[in-house]
N, C-alpha and C. Protein backbone atom coordinates (compact mmCIF):
# COMPACT_ATOMS: atom_id res chain seq x y z
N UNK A 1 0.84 -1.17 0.00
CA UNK A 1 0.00 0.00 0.00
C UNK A 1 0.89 1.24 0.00
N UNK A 2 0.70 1.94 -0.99
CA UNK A 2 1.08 3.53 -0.97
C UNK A 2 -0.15 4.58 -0.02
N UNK A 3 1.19 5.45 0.72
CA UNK A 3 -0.03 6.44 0.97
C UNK A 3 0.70 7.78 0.53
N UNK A 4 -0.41 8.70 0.59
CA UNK A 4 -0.32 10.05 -0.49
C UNK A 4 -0.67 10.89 0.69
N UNK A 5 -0.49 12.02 1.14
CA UNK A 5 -1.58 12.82 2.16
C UNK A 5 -1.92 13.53 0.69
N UNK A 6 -3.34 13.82 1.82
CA UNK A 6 -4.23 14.82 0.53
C UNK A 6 -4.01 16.23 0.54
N UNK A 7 -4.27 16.70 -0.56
CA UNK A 7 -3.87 17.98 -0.93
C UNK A 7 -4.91 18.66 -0.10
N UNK A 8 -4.23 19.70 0.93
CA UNK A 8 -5.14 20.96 1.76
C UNK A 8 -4.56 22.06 0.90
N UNK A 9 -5.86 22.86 0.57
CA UNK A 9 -5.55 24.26 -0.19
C UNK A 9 -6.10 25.61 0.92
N UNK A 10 -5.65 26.47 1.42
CA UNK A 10 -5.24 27.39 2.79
C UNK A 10 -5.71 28.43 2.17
N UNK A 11 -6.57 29.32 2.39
CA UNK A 11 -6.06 30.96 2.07
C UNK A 11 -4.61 31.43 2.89
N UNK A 12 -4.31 32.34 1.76
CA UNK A 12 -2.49 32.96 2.23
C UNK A 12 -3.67 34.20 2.33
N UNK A 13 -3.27 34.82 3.78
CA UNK A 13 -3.68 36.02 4.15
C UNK A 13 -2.72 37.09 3.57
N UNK A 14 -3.53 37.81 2.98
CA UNK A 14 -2.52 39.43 2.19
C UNK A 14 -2.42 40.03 3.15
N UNK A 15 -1.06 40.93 3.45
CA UNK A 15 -0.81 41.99 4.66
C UNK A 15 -1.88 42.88 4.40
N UNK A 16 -2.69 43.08 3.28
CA UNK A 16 -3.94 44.58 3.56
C UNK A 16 -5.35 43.94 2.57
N UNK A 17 -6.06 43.95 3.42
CA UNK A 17 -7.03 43.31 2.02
C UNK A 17 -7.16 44.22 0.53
N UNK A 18 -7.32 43.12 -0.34
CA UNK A 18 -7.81 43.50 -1.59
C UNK A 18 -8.88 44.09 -1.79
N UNK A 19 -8.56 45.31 -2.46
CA UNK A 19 -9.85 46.13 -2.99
C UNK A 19 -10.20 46.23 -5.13
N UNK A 20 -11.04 46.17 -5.29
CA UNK A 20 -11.30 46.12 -6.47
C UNK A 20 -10.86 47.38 -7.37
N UNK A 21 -10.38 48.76 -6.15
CA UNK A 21 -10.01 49.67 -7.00
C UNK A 21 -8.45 49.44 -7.34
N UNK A 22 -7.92 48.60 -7.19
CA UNK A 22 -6.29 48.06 -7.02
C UNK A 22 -5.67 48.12 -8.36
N UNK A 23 -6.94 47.59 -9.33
CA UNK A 23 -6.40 47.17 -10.67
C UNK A 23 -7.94 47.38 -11.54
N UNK A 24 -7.82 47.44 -12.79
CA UNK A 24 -8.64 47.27 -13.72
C UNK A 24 -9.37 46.02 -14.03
N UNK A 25 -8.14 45.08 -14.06
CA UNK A 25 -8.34 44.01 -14.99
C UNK A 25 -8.42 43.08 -13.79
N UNK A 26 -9.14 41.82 -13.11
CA UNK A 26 -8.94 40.74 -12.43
C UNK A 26 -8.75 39.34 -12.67
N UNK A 27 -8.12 38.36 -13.25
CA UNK A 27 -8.01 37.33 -13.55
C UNK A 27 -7.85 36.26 -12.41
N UNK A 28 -8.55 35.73 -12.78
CA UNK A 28 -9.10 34.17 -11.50
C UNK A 28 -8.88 32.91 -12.55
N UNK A 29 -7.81 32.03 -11.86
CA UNK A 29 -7.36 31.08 -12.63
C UNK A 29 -8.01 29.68 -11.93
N UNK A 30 -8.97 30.16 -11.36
CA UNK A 30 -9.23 28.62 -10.51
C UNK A 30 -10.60 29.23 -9.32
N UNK A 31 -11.45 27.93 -9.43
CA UNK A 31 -12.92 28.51 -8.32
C UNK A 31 -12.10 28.74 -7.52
N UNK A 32 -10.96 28.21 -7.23
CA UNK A 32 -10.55 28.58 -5.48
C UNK A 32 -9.87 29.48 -5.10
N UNK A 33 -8.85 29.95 -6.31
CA UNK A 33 -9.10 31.56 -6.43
C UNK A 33 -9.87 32.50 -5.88
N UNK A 34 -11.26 32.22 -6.78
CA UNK A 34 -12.26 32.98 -6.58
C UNK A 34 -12.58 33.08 -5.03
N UNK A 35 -12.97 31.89 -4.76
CA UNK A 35 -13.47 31.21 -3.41
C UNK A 35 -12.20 32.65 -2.25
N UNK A 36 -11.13 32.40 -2.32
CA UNK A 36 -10.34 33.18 -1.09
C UNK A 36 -10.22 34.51 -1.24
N UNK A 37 -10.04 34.48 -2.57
CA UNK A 37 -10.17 36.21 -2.55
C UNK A 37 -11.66 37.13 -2.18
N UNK A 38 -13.06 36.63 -2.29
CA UNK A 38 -13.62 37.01 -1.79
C UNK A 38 -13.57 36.29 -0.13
N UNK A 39 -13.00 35.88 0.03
CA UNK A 39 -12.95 35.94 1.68
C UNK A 39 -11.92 37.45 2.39
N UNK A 40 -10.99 37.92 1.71
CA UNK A 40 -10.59 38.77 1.86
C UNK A 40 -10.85 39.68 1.35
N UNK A 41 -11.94 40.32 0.74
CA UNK A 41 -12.36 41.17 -0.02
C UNK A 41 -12.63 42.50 1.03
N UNK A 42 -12.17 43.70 0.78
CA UNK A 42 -12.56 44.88 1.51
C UNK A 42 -13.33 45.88 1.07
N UNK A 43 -14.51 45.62 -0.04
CA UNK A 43 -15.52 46.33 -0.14
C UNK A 43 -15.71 45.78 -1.21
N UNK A 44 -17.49 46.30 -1.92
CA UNK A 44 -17.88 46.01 -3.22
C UNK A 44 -17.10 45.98 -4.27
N UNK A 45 -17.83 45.55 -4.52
CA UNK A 45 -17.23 45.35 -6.50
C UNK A 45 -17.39 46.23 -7.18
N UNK A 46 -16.71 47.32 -7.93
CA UNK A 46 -16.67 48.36 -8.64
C UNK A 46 -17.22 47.86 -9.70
N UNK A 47 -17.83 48.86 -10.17
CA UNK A 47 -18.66 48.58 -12.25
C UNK A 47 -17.33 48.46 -12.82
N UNK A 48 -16.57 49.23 -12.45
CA UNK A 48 -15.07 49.54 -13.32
C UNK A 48 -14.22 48.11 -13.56
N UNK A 49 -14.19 47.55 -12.73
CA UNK A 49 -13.52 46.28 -12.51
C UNK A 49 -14.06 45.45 -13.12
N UNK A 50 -12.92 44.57 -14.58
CA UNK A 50 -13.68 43.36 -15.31
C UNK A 50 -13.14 42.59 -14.91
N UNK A 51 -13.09 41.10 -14.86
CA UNK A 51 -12.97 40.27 -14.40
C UNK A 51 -12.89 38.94 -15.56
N UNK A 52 -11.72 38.28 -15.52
CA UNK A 52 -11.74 37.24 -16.45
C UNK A 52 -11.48 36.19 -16.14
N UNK A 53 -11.98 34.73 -16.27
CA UNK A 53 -11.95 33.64 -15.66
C UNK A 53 -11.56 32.46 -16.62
N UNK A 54 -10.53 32.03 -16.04
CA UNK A 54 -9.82 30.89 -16.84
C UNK A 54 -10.40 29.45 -16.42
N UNK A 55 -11.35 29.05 -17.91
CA UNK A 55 -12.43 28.18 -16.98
C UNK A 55 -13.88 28.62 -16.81
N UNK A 56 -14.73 27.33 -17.06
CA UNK A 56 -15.83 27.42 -16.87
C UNK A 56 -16.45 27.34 -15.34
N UNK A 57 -15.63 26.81 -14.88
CA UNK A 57 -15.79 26.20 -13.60
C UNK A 57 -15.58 27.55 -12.86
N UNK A 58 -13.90 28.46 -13.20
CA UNK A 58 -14.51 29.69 -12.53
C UNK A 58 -14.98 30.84 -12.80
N UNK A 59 -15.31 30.83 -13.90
CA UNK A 59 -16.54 31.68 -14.18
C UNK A 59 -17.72 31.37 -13.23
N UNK A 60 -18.26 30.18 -13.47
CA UNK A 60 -19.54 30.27 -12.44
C UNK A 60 -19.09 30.65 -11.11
N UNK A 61 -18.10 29.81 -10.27
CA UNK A 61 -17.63 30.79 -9.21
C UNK A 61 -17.74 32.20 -9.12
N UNK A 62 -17.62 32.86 -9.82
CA UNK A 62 -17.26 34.64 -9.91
C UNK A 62 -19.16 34.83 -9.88
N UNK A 63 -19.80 33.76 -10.88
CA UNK A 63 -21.15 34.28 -10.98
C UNK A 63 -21.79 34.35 -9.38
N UNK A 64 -21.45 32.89 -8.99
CA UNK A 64 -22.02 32.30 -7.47
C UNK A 64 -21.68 33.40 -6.51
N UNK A 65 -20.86 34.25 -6.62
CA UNK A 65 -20.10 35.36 -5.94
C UNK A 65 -20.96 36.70 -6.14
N UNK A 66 -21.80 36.77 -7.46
CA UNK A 66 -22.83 37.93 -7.21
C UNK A 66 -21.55 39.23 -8.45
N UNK A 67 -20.73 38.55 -8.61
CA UNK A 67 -19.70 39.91 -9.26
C UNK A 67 -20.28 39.63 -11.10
N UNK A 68 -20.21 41.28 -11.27
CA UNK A 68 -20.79 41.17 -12.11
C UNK A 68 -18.95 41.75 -13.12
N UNK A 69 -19.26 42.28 -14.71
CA UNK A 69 -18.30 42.64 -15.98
C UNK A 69 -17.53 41.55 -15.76
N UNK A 70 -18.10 40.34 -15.70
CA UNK A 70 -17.12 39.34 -16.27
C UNK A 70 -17.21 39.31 -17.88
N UNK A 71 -15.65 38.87 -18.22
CA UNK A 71 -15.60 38.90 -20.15
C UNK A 71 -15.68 37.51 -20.61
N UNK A 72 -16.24 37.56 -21.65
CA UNK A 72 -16.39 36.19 -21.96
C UNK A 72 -15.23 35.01 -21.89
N UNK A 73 -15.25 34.34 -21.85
CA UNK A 73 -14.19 33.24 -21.59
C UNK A 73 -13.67 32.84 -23.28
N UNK A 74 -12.52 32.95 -22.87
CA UNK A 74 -11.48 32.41 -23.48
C UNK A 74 -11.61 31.06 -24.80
N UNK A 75 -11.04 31.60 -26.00
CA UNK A 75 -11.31 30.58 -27.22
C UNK A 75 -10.33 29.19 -26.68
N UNK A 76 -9.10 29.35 -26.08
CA UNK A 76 -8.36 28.09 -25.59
C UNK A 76 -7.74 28.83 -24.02
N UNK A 77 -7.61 28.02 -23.23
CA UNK A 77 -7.16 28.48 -21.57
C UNK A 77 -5.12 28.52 -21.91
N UNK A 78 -4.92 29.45 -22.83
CA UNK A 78 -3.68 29.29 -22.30
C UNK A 78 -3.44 31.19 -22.68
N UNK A 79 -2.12 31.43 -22.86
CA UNK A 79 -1.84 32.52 -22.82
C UNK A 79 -2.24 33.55 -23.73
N UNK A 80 -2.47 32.59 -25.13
CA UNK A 80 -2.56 33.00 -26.85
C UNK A 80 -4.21 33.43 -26.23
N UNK A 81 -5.24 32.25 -25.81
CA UNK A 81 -6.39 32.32 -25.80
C UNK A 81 -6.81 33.68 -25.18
N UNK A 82 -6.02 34.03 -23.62
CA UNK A 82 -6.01 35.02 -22.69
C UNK A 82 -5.85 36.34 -23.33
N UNK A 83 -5.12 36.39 -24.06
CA UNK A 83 -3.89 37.95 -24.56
C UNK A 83 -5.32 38.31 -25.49
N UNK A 84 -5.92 37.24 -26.74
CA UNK A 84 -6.74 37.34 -27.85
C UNK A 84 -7.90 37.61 -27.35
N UNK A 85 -8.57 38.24 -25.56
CA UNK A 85 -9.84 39.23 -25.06
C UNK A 85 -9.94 40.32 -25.52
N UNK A 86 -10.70 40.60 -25.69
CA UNK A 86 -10.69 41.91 -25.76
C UNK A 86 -9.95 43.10 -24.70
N UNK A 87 -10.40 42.54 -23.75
CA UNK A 87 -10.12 43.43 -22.26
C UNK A 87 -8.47 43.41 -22.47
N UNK A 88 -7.96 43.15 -22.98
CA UNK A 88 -6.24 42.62 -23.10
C UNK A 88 -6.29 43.57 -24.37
N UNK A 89 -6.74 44.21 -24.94
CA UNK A 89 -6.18 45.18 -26.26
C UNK A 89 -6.20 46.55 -26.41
């Protein structure tokens, strides 16, 4: 018998919480992404702030989250697919 321990995934606490006026652009590469950063979140979600999600999986996350100017998702999840948004030109 092999044993493996299982993978625990942690929020890393930021020295100041994240605010949405920080940056323009937000990219979430994973629900669990999504999932910690709104645990540290320090106020609403700006209209200003778009949001792009690598993944279907976290897109709906971001939806389940209530945040809205998400951009449509990506023709392939890699860098070519990412850069070729609009929000990227």
């Amino acid at each position: 018998m092999i044993e493996c321990p299982a993978l625990q995934i942690e929020t890393q606490v930021l020295p100041t919480s994240p605010s949405w006026h920080q940056q323009d652009v937000w990219v979430f590469v994973s629900r669990n992404a999504v999932l910690h950063f709104a645990k540290q979140l320090a106020c609403e979600q700006s209209h200003r702030a778009k949001l792009v999600a690598v993944g279907a999986a976290t897109a709906e996350a971001i939806a389940l989250e209530g945040w809205i100017n998400s951009q449509p998702l990506p023709s392939s999840y890699d860098s070519e697919g990412m850069l070729a948004l609009a929000v990227f030109k």
